[in-house]
C-alpha atoms as a PDB file:
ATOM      1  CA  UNK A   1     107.823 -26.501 -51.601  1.00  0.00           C
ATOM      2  CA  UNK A   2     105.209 -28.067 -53.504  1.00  0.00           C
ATOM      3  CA  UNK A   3     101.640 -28.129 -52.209  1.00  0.00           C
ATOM      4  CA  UNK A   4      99.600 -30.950 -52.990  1.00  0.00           C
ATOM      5  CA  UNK A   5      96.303 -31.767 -51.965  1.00  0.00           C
ATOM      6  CA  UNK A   6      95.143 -35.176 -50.009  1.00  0.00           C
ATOM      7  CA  UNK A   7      93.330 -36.980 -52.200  1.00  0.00           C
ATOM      8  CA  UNK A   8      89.424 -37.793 -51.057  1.00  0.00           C
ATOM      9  CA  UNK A   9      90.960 -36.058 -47.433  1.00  0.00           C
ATOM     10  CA  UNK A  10      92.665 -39.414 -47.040  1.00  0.00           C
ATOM     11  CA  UNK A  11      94.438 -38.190 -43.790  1.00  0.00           C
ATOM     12  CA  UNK A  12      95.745 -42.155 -42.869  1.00  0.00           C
ATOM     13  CA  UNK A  13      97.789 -42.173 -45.874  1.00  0.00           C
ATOM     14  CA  UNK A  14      99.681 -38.664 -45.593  1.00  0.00           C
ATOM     15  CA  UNK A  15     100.117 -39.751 -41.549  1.00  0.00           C
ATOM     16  CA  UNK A  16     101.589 -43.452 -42.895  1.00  0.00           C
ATOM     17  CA  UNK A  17     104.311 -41.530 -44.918  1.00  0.00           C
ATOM     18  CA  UNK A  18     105.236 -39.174 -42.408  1.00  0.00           C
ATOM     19  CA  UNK A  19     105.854 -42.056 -39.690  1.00  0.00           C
ATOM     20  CA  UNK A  20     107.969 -43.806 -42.905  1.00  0.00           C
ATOM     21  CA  UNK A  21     110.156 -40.970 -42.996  1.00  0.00           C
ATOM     22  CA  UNK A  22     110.367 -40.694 -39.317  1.00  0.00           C
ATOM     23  CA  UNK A  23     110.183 -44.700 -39.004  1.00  0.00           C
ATOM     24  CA  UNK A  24     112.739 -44.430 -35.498  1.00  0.00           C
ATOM     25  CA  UNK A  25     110.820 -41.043 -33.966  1.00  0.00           C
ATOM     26  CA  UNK A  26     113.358 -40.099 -30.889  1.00  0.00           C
ATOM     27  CA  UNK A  27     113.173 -37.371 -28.664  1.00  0.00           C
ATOM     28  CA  UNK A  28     114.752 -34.804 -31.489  1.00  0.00           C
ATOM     29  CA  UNK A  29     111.637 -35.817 -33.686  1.00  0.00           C
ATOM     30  CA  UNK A  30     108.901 -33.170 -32.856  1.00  0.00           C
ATOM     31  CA  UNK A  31     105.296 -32.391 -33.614  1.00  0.00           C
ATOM     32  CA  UNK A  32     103.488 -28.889 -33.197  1.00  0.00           C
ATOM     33  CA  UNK A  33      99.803 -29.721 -33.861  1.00  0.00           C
ATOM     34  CA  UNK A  34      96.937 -26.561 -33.939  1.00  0.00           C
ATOM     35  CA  UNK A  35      93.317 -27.116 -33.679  1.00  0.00           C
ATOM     36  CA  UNK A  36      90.102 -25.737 -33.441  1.00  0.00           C
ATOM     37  CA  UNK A  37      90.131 -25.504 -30.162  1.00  0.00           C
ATOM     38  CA  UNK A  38      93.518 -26.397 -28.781  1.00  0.00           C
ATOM     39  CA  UNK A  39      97.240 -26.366 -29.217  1.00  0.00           C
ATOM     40  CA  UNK A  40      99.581 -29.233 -28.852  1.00  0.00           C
ATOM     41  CA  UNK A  41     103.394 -29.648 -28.884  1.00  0.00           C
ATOM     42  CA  UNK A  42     105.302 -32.781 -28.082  1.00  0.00           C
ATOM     43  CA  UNK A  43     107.388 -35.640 -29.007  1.00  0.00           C
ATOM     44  CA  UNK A  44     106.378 -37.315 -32.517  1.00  0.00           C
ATOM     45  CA  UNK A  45     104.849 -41.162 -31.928  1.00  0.00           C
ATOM     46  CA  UNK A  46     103.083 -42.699 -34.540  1.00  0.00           C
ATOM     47  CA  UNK A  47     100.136 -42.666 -32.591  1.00  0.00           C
ATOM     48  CA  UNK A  48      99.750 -39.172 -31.527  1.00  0.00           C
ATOM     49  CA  UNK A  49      97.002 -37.734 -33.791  1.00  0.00           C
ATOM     50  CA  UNK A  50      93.372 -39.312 -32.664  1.00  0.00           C
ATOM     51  CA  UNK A  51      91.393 -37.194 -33.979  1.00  0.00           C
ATOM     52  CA  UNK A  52      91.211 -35.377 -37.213  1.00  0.00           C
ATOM     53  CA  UNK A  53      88.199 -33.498 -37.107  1.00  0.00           C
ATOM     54  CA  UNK A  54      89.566 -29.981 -35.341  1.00  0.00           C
ATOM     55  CA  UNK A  55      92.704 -30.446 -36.779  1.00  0.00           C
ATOM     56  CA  UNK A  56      93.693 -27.712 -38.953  1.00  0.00           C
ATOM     57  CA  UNK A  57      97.695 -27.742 -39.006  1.00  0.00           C
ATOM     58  CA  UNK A  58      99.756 -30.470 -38.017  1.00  0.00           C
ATOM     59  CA  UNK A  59     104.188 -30.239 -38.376  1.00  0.00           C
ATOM     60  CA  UNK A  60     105.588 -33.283 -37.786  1.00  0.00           C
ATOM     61  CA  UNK A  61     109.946 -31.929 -38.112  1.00  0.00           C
ATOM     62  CA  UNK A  62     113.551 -32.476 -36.286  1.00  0.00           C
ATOM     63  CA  UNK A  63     116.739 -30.734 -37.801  1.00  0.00           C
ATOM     64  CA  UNK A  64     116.884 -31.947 -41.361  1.00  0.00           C
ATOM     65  CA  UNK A  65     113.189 -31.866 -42.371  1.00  0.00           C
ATOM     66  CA  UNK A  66     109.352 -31.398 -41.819  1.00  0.00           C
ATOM     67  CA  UNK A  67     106.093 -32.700 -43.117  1.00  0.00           C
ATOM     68  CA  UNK A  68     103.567 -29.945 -42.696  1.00  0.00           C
ATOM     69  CA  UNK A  69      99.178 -31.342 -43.121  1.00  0.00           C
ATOM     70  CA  UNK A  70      97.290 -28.193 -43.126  1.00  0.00           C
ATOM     71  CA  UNK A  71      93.468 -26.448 -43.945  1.00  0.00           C
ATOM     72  CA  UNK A  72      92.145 -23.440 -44.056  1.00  0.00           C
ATOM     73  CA  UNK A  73      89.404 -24.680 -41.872  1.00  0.00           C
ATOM     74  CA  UNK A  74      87.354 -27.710 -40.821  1.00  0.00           C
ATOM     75  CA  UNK A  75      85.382 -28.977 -43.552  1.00  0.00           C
ATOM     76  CA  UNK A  76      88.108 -27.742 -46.220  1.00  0.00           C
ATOM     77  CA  UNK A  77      90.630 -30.519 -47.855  1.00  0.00           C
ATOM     78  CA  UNK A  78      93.789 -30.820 -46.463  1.00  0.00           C
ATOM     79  CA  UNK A  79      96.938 -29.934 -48.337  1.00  0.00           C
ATOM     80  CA  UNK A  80     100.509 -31.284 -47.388  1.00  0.00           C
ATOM     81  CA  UNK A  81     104.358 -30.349 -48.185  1.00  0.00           C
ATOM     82  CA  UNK A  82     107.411 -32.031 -47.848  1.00  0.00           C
ATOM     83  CA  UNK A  83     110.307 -29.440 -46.588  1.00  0.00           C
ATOM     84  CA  UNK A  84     114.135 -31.029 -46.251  1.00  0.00           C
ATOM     85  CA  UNK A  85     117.522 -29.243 -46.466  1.00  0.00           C
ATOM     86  CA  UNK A  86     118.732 -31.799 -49.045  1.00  0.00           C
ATOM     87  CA  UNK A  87     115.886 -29.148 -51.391  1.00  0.00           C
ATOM     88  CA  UNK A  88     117.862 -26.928 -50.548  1.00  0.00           C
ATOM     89  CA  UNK A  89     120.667 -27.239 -51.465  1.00  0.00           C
ATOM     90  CA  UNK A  90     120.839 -25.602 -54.911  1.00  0.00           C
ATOM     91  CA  UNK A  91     121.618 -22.395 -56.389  1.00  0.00           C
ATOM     92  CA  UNK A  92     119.429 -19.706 -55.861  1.00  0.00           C
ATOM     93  CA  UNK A  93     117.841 -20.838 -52.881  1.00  0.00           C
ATOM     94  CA  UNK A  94     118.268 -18.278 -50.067  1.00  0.00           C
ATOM     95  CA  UNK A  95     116.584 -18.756 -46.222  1.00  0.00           C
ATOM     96  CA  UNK A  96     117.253 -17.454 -42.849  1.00  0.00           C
ATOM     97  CA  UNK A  97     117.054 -18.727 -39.210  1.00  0.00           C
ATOM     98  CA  UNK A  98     115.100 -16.784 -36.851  1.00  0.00           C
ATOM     99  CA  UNK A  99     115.613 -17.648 -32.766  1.00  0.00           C
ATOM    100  CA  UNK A 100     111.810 -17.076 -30.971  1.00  0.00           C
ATOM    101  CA  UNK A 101     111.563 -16.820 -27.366  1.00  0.00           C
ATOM    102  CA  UNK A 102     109.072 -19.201 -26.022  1.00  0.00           C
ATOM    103  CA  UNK A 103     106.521 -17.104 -23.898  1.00  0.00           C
ATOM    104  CA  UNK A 104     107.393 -18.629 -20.083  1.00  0.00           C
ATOM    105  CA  UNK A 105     106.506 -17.763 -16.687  1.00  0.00           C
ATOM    106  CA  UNK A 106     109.468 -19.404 -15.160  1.00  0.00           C
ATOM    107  CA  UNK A 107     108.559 -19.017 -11.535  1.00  0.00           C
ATOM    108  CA  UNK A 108     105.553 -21.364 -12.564  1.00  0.00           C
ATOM    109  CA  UNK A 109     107.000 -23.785 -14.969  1.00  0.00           C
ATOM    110  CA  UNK A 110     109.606 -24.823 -12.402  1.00  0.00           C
ATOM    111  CA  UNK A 111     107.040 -26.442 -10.261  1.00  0.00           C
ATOM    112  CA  UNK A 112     105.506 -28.559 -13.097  1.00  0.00           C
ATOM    113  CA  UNK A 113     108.245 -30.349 -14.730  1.00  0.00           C
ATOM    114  CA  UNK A 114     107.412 -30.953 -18.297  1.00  0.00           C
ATOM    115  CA  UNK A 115     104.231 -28.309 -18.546  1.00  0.00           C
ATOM    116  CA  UNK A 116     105.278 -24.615 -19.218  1.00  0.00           C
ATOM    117  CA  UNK A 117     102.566 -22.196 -18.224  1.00  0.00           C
ATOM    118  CA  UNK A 118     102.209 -19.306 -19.990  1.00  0.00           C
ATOM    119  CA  UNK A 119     102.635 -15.600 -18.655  1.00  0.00           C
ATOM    120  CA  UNK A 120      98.946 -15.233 -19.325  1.00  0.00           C
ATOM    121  CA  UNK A 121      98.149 -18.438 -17.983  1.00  0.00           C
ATOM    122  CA  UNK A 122      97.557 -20.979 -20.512  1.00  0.00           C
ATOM    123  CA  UNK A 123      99.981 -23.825 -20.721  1.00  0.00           C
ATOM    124  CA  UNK A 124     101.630 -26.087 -23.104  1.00  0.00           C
ATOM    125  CA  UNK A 125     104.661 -29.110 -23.232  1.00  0.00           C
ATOM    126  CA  UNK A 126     108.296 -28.136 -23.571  1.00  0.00           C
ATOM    127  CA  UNK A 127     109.504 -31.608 -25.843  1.00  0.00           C
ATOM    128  CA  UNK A 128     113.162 -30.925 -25.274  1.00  0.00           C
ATOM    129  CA  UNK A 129     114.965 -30.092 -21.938  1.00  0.00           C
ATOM    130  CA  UNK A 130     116.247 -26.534 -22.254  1.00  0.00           C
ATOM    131  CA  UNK A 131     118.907 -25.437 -20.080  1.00  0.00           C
ATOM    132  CA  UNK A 132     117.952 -21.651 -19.137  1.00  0.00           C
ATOM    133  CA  UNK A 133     113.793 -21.631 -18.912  1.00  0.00           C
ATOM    134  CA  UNK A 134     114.421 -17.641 -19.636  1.00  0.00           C
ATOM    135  CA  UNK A 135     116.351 -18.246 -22.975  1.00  0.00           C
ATOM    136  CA  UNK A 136     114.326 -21.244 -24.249  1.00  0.00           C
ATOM    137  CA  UNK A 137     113.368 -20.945 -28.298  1.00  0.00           C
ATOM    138  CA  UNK A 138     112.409 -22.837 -31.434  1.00  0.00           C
ATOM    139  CA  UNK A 139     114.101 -21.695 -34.496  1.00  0.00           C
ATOM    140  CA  UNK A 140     112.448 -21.253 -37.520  1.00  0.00           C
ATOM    141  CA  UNK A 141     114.095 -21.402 -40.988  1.00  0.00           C
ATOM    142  CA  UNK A 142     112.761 -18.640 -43.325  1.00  0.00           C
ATOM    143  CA  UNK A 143     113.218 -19.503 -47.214  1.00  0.00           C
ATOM    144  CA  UNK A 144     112.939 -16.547 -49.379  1.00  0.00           C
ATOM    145  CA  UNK A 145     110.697 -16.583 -52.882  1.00  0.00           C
ATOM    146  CA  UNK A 146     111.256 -13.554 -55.413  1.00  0.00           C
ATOM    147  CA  UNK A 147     108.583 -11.648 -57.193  1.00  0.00           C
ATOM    148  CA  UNK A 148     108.894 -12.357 -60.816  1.00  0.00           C
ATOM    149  CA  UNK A 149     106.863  -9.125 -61.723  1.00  0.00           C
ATOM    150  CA  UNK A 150     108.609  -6.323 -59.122  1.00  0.00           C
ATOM    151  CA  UNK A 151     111.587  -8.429 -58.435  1.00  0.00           C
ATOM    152  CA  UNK A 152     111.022  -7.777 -54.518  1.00  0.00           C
ATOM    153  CA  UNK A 153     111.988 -10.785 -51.860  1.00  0.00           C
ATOM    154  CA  UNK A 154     109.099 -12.430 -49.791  1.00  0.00           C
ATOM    155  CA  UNK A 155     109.057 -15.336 -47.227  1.00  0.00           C
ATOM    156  CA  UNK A 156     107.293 -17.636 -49.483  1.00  0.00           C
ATOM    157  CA  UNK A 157     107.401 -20.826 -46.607  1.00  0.00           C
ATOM    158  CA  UNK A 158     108.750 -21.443 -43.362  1.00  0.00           C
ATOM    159  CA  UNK A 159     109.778 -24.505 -41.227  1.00  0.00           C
ATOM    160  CA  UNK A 160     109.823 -25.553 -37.599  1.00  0.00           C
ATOM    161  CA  UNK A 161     113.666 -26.599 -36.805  1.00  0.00           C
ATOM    162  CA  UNK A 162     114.068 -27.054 -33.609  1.00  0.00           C
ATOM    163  CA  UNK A 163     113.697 -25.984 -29.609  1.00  0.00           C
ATOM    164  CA  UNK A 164     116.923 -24.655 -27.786  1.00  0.00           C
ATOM    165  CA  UNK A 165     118.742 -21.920 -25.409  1.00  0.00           C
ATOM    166  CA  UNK A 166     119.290 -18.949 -27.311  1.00  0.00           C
ATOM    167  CA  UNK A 167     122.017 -16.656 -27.118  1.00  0.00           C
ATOM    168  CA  UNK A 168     121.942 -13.716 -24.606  1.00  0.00           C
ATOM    169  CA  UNK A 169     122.229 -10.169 -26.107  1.00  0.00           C
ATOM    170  CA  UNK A 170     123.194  -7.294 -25.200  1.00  0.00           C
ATOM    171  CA  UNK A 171     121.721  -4.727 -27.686  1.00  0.00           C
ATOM    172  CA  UNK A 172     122.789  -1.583 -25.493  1.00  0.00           C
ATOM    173  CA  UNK A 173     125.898  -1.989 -27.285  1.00  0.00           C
ATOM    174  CA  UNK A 174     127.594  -1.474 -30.486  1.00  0.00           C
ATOM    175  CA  UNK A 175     124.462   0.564 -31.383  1.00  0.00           C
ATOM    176  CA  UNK A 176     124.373   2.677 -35.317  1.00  0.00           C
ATOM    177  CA  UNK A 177     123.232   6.249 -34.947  1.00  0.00           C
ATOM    178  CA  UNK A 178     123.431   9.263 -33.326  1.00  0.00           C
ATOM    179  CA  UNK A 179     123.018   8.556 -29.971  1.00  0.00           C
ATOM    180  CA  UNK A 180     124.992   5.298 -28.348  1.00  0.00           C
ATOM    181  CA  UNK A 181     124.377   6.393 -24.821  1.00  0.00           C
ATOM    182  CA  UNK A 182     121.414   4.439 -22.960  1.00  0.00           C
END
């Protein structure tokens, strides 16, 4: 998960080989875009990104990769990295998926089909239909680096997978300790 840095901040060019790697973006192809003064989450088109000047972190992923343009902040160069499962693949790499509950005030969303309002009022776009409003997610694959001096695991990256119903769980149960009765 290489970082490398846009050349002369030549945004057009990274944004030409993302759309040739996603040349047939469907509804499974998704973007989650973060500016300075906004946040934006949709279907991938190759038209999507306008403007570049509050951008500071754009994904651009579906279930077998993402291409992740990102800044520290506006001014800065832009850096990019490529992130696909065939990388993957080899010995000694190690990752996990985490399931996040999307923050949803169902009672709202419901009226609004498309828009998802927030429990504290702000609102965004749910790209993907999702079943159960009060189980919808995005998973997020974890890959783990290693510490050559102490030898202790990190999260050295992370990408955006995909958005989905997750499981229901009953954590009352099956609980390790002293005292199972809640």
């Amino acid at each position: 998960m290489e970082h490398i840095n846009v050349k002369n901040n030549d945004i057009e060019k990274v944004l030409n080989e993302i759309n040739e790697d996603f040349p047939d973006a469907t509804g499974s192809t998704f973007f989650v875009a973060q500016y300075t003064d906004k946040f934006d989450v949709g279907i991938w088109n190759k038209d999507i990104i306008k403007n570049v000047n509050k951008l500071l972190e754009l994904r651009v992923f579906d279930k077998n990769k993402e291409w992740k343009l990102f800044r520290s902040d506006i001014g800065k160069d832009f850096n990019y990295r490529f992130q696909g499962e065939e990388d993957n693949k080899g010995e000694g790499v190690d990752y996990f998926d985490e399931v996040q509950l999307l923050d949803i005030d169902t009672s709202r969303s419901k009226k609004a089909p498309g828009v998802m309002y927030t429990t504290v009022g702000g609102s965004y776009n749910l790209p993907k239909d999702v079943a159960d409003l009060d189980r919808a997610a995005i998973r997020i694959r974890h890959y783990f680096g290693v510490d050559s001096e102490s030898g202790q695991a990190f999260i050295r990256d992370y990408r955006l997978v995909d958005f989905e119903s997750a499981d229901k769980r009953d954590y009352s149960k099956n609980l390790k300790g002293g005292n199972n009765e809640l």
